[in-house]
Protein backbone atom coordinates (compact mmCIF):
# COMPACT_ATOMS: atom_id res chain seq x y z
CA UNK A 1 -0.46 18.02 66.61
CA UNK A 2 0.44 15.85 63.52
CA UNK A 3 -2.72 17.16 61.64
CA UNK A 4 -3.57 20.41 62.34
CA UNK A 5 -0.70 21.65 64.52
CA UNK A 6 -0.35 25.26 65.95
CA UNK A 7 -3.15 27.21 64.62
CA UNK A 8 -0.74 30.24 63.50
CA UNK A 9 0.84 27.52 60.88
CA UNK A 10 -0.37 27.87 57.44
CA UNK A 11 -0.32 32.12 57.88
CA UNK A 12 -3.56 33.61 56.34
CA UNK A 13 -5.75 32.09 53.28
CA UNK A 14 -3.41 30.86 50.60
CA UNK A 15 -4.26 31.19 46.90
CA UNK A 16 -3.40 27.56 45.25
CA UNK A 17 -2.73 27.69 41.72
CA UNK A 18 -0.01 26.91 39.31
CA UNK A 19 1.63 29.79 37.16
CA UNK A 20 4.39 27.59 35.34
CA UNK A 21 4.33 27.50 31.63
CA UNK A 22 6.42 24.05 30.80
CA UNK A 23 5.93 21.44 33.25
CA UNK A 24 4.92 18.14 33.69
CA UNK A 25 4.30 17.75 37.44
CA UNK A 26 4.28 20.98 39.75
CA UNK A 27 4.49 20.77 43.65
CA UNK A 28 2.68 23.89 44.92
CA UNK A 29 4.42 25.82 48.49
CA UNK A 30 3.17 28.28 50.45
CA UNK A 31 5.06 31.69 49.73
CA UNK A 32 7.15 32.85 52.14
CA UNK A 33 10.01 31.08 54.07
CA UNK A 34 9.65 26.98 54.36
CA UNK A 35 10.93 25.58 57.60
CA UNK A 36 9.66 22.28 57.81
CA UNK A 37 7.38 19.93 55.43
CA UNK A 38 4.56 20.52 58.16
CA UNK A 39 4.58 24.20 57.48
CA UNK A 40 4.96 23.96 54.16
CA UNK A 41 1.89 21.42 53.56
CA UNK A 42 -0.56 22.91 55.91
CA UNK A 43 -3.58 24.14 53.88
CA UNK A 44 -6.12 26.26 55.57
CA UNK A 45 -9.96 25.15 55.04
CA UNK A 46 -11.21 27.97 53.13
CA UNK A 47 -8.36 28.96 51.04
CA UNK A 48 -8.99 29.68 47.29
CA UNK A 49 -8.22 26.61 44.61
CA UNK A 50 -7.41 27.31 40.85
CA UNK A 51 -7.05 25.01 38.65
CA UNK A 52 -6.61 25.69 34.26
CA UNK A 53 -8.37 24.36 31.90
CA UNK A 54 -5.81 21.11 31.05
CA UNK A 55 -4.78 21.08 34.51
CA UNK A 56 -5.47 18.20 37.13
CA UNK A 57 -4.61 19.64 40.60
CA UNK A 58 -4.23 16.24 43.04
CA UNK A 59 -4.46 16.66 47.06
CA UNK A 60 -2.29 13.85 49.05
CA UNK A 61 -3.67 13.31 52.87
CA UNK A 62 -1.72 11.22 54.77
CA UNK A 63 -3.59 8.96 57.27
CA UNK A 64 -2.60 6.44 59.59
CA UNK A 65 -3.97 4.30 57.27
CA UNK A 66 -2.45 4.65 54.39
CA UNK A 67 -2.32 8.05 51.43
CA UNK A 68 -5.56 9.23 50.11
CA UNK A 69 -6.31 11.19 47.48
CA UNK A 70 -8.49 14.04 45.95
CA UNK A 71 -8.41 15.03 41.99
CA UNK A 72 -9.52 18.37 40.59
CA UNK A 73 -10.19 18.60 37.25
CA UNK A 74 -9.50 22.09 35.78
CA UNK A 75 -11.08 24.93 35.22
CA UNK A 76 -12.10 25.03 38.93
CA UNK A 77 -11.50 28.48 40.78
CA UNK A 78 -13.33 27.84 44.33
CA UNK A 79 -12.84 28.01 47.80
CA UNK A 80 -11.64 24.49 49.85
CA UNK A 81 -14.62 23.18 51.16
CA UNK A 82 -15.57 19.84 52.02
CA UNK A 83 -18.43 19.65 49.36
CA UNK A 84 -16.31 19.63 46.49
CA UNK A 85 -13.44 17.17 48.68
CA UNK A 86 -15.21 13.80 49.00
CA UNK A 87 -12.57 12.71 51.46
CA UNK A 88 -11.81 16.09 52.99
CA UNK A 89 -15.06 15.91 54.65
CA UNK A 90 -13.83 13.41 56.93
CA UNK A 91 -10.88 14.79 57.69
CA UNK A 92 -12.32 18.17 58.92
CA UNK A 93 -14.00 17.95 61.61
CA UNK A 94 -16.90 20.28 62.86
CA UNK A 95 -15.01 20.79 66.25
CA UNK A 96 -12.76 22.60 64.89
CA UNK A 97 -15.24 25.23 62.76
CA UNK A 98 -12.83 24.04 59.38
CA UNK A 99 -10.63 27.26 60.79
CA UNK A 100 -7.67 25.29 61.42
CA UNK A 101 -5.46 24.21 58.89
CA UNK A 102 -5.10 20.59 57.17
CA UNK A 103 -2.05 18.59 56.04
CA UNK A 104 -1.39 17.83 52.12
CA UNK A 105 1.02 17.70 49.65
CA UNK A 106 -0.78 19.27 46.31
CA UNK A 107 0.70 18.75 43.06
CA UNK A 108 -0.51 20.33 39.61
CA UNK A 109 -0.14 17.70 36.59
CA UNK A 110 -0.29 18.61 33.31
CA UNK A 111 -2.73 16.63 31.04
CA UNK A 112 -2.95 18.92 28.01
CA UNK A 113 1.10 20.03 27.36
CA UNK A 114 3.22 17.53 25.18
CA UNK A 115 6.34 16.54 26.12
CA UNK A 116 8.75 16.40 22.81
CA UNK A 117 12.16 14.46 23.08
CA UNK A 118 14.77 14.44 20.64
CA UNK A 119 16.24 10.84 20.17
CA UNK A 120 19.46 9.25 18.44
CA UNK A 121 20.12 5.52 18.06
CA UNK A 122 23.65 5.32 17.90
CA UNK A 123 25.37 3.16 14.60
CA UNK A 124 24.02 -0.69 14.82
CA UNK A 125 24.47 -3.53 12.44
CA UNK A 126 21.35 -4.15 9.68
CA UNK A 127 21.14 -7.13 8.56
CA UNK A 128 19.07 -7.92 4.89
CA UNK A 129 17.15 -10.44 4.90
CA UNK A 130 18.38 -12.19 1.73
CA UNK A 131 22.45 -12.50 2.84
CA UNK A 132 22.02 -13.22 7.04
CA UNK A 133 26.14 -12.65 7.26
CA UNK A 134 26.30 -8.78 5.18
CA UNK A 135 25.66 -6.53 8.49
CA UNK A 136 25.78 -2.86 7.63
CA UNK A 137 26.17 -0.32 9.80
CA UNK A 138 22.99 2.12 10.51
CA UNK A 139 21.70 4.94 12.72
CA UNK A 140 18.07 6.48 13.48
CA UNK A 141 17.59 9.92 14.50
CA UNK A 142 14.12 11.32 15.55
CA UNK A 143 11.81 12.71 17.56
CA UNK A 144 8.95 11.48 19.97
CA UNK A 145 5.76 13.13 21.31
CA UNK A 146 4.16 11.81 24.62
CA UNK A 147 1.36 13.44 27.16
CA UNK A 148 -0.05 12.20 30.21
CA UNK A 149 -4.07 10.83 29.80
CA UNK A 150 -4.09 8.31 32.55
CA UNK A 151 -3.22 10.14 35.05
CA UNK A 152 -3.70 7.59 38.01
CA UNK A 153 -1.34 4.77 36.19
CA UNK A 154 1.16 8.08 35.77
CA UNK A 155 0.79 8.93 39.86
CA UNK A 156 0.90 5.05 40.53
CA UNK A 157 4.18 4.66 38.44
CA UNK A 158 6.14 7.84 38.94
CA UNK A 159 7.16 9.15 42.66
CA UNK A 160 5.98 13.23 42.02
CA UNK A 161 8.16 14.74 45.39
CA UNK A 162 10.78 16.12 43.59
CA UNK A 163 9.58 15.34 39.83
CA UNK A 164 12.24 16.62 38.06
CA UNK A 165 11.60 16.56 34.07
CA UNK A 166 14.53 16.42 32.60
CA UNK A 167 15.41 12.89 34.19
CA UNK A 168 12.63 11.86 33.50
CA UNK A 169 12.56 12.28 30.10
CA UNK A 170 16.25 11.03 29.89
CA UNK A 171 14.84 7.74 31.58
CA UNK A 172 11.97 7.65 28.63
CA UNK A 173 14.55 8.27 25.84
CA UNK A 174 16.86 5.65 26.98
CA UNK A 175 14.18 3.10 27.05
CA UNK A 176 12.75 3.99 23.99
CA UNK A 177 15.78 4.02 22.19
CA UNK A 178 16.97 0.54 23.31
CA UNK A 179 13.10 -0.91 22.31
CA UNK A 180 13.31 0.47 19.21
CA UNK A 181 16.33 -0.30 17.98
CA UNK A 182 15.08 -4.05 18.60
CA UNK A 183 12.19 -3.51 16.46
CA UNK A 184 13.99 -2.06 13.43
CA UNK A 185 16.41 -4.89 13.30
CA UNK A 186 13.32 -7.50 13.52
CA UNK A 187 11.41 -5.22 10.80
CA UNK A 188 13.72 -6.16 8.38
CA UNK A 189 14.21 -9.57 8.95
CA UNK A 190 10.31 -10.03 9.65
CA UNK A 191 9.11 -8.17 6.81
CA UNK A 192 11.61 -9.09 4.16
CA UNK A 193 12.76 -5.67 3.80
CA UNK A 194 15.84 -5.33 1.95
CA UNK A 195 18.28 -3.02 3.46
CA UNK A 196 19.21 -1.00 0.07
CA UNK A 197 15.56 -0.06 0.53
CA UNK A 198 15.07 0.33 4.22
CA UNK A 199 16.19 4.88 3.74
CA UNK A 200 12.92 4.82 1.56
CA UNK A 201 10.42 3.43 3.97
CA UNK A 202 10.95 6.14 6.94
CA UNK A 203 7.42 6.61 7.41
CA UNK A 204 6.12 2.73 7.81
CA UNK A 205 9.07 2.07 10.21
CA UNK A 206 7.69 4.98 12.32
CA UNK A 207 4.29 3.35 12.35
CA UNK A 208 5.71 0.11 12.83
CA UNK A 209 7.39 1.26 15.89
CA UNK A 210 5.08 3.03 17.23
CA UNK A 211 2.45 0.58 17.15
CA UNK A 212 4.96 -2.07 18.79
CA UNK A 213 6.29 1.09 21.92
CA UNK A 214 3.04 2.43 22.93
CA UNK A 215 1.67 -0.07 25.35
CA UNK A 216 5.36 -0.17 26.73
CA UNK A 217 5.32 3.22 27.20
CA UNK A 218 1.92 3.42 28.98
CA UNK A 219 3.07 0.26 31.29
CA UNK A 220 6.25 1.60 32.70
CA UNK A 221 5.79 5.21 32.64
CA UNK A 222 2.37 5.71 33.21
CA UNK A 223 2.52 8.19 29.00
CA UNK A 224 0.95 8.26 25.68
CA UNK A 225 3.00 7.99 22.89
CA UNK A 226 1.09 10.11 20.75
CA UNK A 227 3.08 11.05 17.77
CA UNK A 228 6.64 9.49 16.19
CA UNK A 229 8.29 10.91 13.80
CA UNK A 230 11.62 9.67 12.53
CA UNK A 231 13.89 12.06 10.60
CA UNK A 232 16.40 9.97 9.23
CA UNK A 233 17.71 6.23 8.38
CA UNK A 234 20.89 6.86 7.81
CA UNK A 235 23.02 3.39 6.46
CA UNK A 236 27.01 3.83 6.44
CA UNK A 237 27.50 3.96 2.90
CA UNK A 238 31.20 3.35 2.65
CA UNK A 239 31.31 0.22 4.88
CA UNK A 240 32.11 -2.93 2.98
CA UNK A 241 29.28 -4.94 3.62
CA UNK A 242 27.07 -1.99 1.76
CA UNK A 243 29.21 -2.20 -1.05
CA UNK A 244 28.87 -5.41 -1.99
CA UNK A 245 25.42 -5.11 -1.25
CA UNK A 246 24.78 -2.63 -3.87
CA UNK A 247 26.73 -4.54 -6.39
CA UNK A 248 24.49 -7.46 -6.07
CA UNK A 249 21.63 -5.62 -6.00
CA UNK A 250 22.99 -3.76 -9.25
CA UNK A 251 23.30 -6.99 -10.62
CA UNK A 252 20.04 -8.64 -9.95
CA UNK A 253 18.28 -5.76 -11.49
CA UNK A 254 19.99 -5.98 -14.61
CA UNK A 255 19.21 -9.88 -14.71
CA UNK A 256 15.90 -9.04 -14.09
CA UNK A 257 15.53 -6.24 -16.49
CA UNK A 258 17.06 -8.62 -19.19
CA UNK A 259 14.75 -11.49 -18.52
CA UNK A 260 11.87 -8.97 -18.61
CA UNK A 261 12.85 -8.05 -22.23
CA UNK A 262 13.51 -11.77 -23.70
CA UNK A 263 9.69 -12.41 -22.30
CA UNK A 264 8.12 -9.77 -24.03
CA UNK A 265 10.38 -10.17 -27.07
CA UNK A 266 9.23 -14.24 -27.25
CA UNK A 267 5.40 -13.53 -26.48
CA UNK A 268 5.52 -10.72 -29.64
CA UNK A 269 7.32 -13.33 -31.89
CA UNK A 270 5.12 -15.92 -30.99
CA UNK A 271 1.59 -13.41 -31.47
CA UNK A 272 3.41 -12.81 -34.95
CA UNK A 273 3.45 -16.33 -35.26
CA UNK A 274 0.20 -17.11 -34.43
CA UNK A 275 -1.43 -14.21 -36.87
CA UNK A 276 0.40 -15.54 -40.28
CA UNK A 277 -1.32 -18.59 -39.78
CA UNK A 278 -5.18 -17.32 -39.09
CA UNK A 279 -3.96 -15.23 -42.46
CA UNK A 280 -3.18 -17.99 -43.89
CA UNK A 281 -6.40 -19.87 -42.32
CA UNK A 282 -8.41 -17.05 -43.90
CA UNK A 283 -7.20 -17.30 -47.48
CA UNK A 284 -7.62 -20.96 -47.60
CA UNK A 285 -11.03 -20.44 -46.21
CA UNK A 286 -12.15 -17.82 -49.33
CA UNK A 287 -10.48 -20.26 -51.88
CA UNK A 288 -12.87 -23.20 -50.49
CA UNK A 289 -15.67 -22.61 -52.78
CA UNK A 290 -13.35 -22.12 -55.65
CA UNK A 291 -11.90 -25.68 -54.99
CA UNK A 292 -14.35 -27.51 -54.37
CA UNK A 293 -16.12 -26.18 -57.88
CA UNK A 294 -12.80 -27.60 -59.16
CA UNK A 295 -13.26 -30.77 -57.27
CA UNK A 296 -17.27 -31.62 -59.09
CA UNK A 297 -15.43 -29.83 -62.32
CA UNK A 298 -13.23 -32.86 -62.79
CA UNK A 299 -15.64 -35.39 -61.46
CA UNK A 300 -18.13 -34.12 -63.97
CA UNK A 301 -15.66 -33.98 -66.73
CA UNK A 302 -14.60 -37.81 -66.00
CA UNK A 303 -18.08 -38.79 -66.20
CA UNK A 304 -18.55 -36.97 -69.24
CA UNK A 305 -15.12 -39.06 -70.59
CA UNK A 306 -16.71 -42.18 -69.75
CA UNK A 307 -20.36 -41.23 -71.96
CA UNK A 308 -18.20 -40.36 -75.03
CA UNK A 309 -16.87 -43.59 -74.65
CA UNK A 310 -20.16 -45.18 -74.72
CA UNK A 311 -21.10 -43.86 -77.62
CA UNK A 312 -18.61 -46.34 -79.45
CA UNK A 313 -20.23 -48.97 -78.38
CA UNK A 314 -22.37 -51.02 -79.98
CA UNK A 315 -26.07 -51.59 -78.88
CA UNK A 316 -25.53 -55.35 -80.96
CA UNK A 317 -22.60 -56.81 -78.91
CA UNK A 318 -19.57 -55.45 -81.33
CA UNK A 319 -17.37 -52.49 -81.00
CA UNK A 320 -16.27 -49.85 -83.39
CA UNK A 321 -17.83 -47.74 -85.35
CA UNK A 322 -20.47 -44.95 -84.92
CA UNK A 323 -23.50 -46.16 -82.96
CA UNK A 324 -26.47 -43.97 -83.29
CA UNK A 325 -28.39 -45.24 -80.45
CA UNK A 326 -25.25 -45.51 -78.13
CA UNK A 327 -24.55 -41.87 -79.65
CA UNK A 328 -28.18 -40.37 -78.77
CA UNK A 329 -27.61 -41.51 -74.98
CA UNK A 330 -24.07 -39.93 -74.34
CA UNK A 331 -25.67 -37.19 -75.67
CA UNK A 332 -28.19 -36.79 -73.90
CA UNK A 333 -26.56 -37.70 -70.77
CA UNK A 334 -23.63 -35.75 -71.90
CA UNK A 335 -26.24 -32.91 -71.91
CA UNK A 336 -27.57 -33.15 -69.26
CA UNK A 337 -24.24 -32.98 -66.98
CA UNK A 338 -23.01 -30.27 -68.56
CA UNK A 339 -26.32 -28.43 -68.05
CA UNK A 340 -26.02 -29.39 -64.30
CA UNK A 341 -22.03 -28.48 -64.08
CA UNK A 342 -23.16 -24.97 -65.54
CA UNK A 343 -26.00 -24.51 -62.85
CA UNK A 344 -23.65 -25.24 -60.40
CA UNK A 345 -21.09 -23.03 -61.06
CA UNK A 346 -23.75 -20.30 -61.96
CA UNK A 347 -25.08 -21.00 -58.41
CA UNK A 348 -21.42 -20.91 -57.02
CA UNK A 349 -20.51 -17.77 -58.46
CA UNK A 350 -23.55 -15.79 -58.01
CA UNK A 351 -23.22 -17.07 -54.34
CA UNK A 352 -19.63 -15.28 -54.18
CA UNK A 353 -20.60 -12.47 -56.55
CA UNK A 354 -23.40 -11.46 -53.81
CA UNK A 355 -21.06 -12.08 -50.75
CA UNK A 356 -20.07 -8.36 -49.60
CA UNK A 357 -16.81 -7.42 -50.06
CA UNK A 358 -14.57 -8.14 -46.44
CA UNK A 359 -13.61 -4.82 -45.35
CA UNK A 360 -9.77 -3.90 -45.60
CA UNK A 361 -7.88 -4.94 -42.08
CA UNK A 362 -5.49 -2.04 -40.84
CA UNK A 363 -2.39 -3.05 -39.62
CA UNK A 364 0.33 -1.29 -37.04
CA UNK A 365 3.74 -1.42 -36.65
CA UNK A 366 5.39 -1.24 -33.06
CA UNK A 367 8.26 0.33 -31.68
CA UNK A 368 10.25 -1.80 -29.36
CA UNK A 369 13.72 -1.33 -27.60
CA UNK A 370 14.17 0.79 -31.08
CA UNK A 371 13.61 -2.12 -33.19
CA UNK A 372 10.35 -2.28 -35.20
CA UNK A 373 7.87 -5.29 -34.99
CA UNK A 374 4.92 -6.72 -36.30
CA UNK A 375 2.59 -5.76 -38.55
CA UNK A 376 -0.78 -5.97 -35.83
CA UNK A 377 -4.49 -5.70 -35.97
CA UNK A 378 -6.37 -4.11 -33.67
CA UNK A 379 -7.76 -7.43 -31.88
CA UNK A 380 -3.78 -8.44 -31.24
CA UNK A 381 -2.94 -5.21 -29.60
CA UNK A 382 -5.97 -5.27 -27.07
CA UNK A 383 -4.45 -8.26 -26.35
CA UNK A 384 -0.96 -6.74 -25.79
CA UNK A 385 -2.70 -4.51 -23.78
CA UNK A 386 -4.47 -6.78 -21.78
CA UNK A 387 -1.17 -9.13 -20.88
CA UNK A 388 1.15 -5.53 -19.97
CA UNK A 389 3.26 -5.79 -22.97
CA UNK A 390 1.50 -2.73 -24.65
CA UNK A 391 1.21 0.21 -23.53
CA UNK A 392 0.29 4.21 -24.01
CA UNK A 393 4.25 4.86 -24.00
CA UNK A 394 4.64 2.63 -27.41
CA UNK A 395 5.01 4.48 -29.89
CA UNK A 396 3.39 2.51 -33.74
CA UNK A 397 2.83 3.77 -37.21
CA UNK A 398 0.29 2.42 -39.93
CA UNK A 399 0.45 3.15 -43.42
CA UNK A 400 -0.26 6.49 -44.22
CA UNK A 401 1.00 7.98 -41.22
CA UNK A 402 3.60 10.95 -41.51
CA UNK A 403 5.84 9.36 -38.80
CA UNK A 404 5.99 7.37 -35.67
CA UNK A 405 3.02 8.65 -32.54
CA UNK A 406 2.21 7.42 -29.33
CA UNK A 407 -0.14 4.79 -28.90
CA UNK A 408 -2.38 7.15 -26.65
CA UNK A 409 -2.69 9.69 -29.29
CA UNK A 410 -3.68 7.36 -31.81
CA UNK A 411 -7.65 7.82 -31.45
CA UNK A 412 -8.19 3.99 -32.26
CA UNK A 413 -5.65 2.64 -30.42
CA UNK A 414 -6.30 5.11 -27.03
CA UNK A 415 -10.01 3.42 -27.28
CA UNK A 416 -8.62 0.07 -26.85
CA UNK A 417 -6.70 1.32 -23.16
CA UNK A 418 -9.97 2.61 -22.12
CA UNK A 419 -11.87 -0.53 -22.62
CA UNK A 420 -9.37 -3.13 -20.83
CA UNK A 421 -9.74 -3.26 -17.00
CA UNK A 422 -7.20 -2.48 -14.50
CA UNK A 423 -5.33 -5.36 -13.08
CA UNK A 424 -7.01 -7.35 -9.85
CA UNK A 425 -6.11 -5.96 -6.11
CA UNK A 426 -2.86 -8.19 -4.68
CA UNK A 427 -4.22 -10.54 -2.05
């Protein structure tokens, strides 16, 4: 009969369980001789099931209707009976007292092992970003890590008669390889990675990749790529396209390192600039008072000119000779000028005598590219600070200083550092 046949197939109760260490998928037999696939799939209703913790055991009944199927979820270590098969209760019928045996295929899967495969993309042509014709030669060596957590997309996708790993990996590797080669060459070109800098950035191409294989993965073989990990980006370094590569990038530094240095040498000539002249500002500003008592000093002393002259003329019309009257008022007015020049300039003076004394301004000198600059004040290198072109590595020296120090161990100077914030997050 096709499903329970002769009732001396299937021999005495079998014991079901799985004893291989490295597997993926694991079709269990019946010990003993196999002569046909009848024989060697019929189960006997009552026989013992075991299933591991990490294990999925999956029963395959084939009806006239189509395959059904049963999943076990390990640990499970019971007897077959219908209670713990949904559809097995169905296919055993009372009539037969469940003593007779039942077809299926039964095939262990392994949810919790990870499969690890060693993969090598063979030399293919980089190309940077910045010079679209300069291809240079590069291989990627690595390894991947996959398991099985959907199992019913891996039985749906993957024929398990005959499940042999080792082909099955090979067909994983060859797909993965091919993908990811792909995505390394758009990486660069996407991301504007140079390819003199491409060695240094194993660990975001892994992610990258990664992130861009996984739902591949899961769609045509059913896996989870859980872990990438690539050991090596390895460019050909005496191909002629890398070469001139370097040479160019040599040479852009170097332009780049030089325009760095006539920046900051400008913005310190121009600060220099821009402190002689609130010096100079500042001295005109104490010698204001001084001038403008200089300024009423001649006015006053013109005016006085002009009285003397008065008193030469005479009160009666005529000129010449000495005029009492005319004489009394220069004198008096004469007098009284002079009286208010002196209260002014005793006013003036006591003013600046009472003004406190400006306290003495410390200046620095600054080591740069081993050429000394400035003097500075304190205010001028916070602002150094502030726009990068000062920093702890400086070295400076002020007078009275034995030698040349770094600016961080110059308690004065290290306060400054700790008062300027750090530079805004990049957008």
């Amino acid at each position: 009969m096709a499903l329970f046949g002769n009732k001396k197939e299937g021999g005495l109760m079998d014991v079901i369980r799985c004893d291989e260490q490295e597997y993926l998928v694991w079709k269990w037999r019946p010990s003993g001789p196999v002569n046909s696939t009848n024989k060697e799939n019929a189960i006997r209703y009552g026989s013992s099931l075991r299933v591991k913790n990490g294990e999925l055991a999956v029963f395959f009944y084939k009806q006239n209707d189509g395959t059904i199927q049963d999943f076990i979820h390990g640990p499970h270590d019971q007897t077959i009976q219908s209670a713990n098969f949904p559809i097995l209760t169905n296919i055993v019928g009372a009539a037969f007292n469940g003593s007779s045996p039942f077809q299926a295929e039964i095939y262990y899967i392994n949810l919790s092992g990870n499969i690890q495969i060693k993969f090598g993309i063979p030399y293919f042509d980089l190309y940077d970003p910045r010079f679209t014709d300069l291809g240079v030669p590069c291989a990627v060596r690595g390894t991947l890590t996959f398991n099985v957590t959907d199992y019913k997309n891996f039985i749906k996708l993957n024929r398990l008669i005959n499940f042999d790993l080792e082909d099955f990996k090979n067909q994983v590797k060859d797909f993965f390889q091919r993908k990811a080669k792909s995505v390394i060459i758009n990486a660069s070109q996407d991301n504007n990675l140079p390819v003199m800098q491409i060695e240094r950035k194993i660990d975001e191409i892994s992610d990258h990749i990664q992130s861009k294989l996984k739902s591949d993965l899961e769609e045509h073989f059913g896996v989870n790529l859980k872990r990438l990990d690539i050991g090596t980006i390895e460019l050909d370094k005496t191909h002629a396209h890398y070469l001139q590569l370097k040479k160019i990038t040599a040479d852009q530094q170097t332009k780049l390192a030089e325009a760095k240095t006539d920046i900051e040498i400008e913005n310190l000539l121009e600060t220099t600039r821009i402190q002689r002249k609130d010096m100079e500002l500042g001295v005109e500003g104490k010698n204001f008072a001084v001038h403008q008592l200089n300024q009423q000093t001649d006015v006053l002393k013109t005016a006085a000119q002009n009285l003397g002259t008065m008193s030469n003329i005479d009160l009666d019309g005529g000129e010449g000779g000495l005029n009492a009257s005319g004489l009394m008022v220069g004198m008096g007015i004469g007098s009284a000028m002079g009286s208010q020049i002196g209260n002014q300039m005793g006013q003036m003076m006591g003013n600046m005598s009472s003004m406190p004394p400006l306290p003495p301004v410390t200046m620095y000198h600054v080591a740069l590219n081993g050429q000394q600059s400035g003097s500075f004040n304190l205010e001028q290198l916070k602002q150094f600070i502030q726009s990068g072109q000062f920093t702890q590595n400086h070295h400076i020296w002020k007078e009275g200083m034995a030698g040349w120090e770094l600016s961080g161990n110059v308690p004065e100077i290290a306060m400054l550092f700790s008062s300027v914030p750090p530079p805004p997050p990049t957008i």
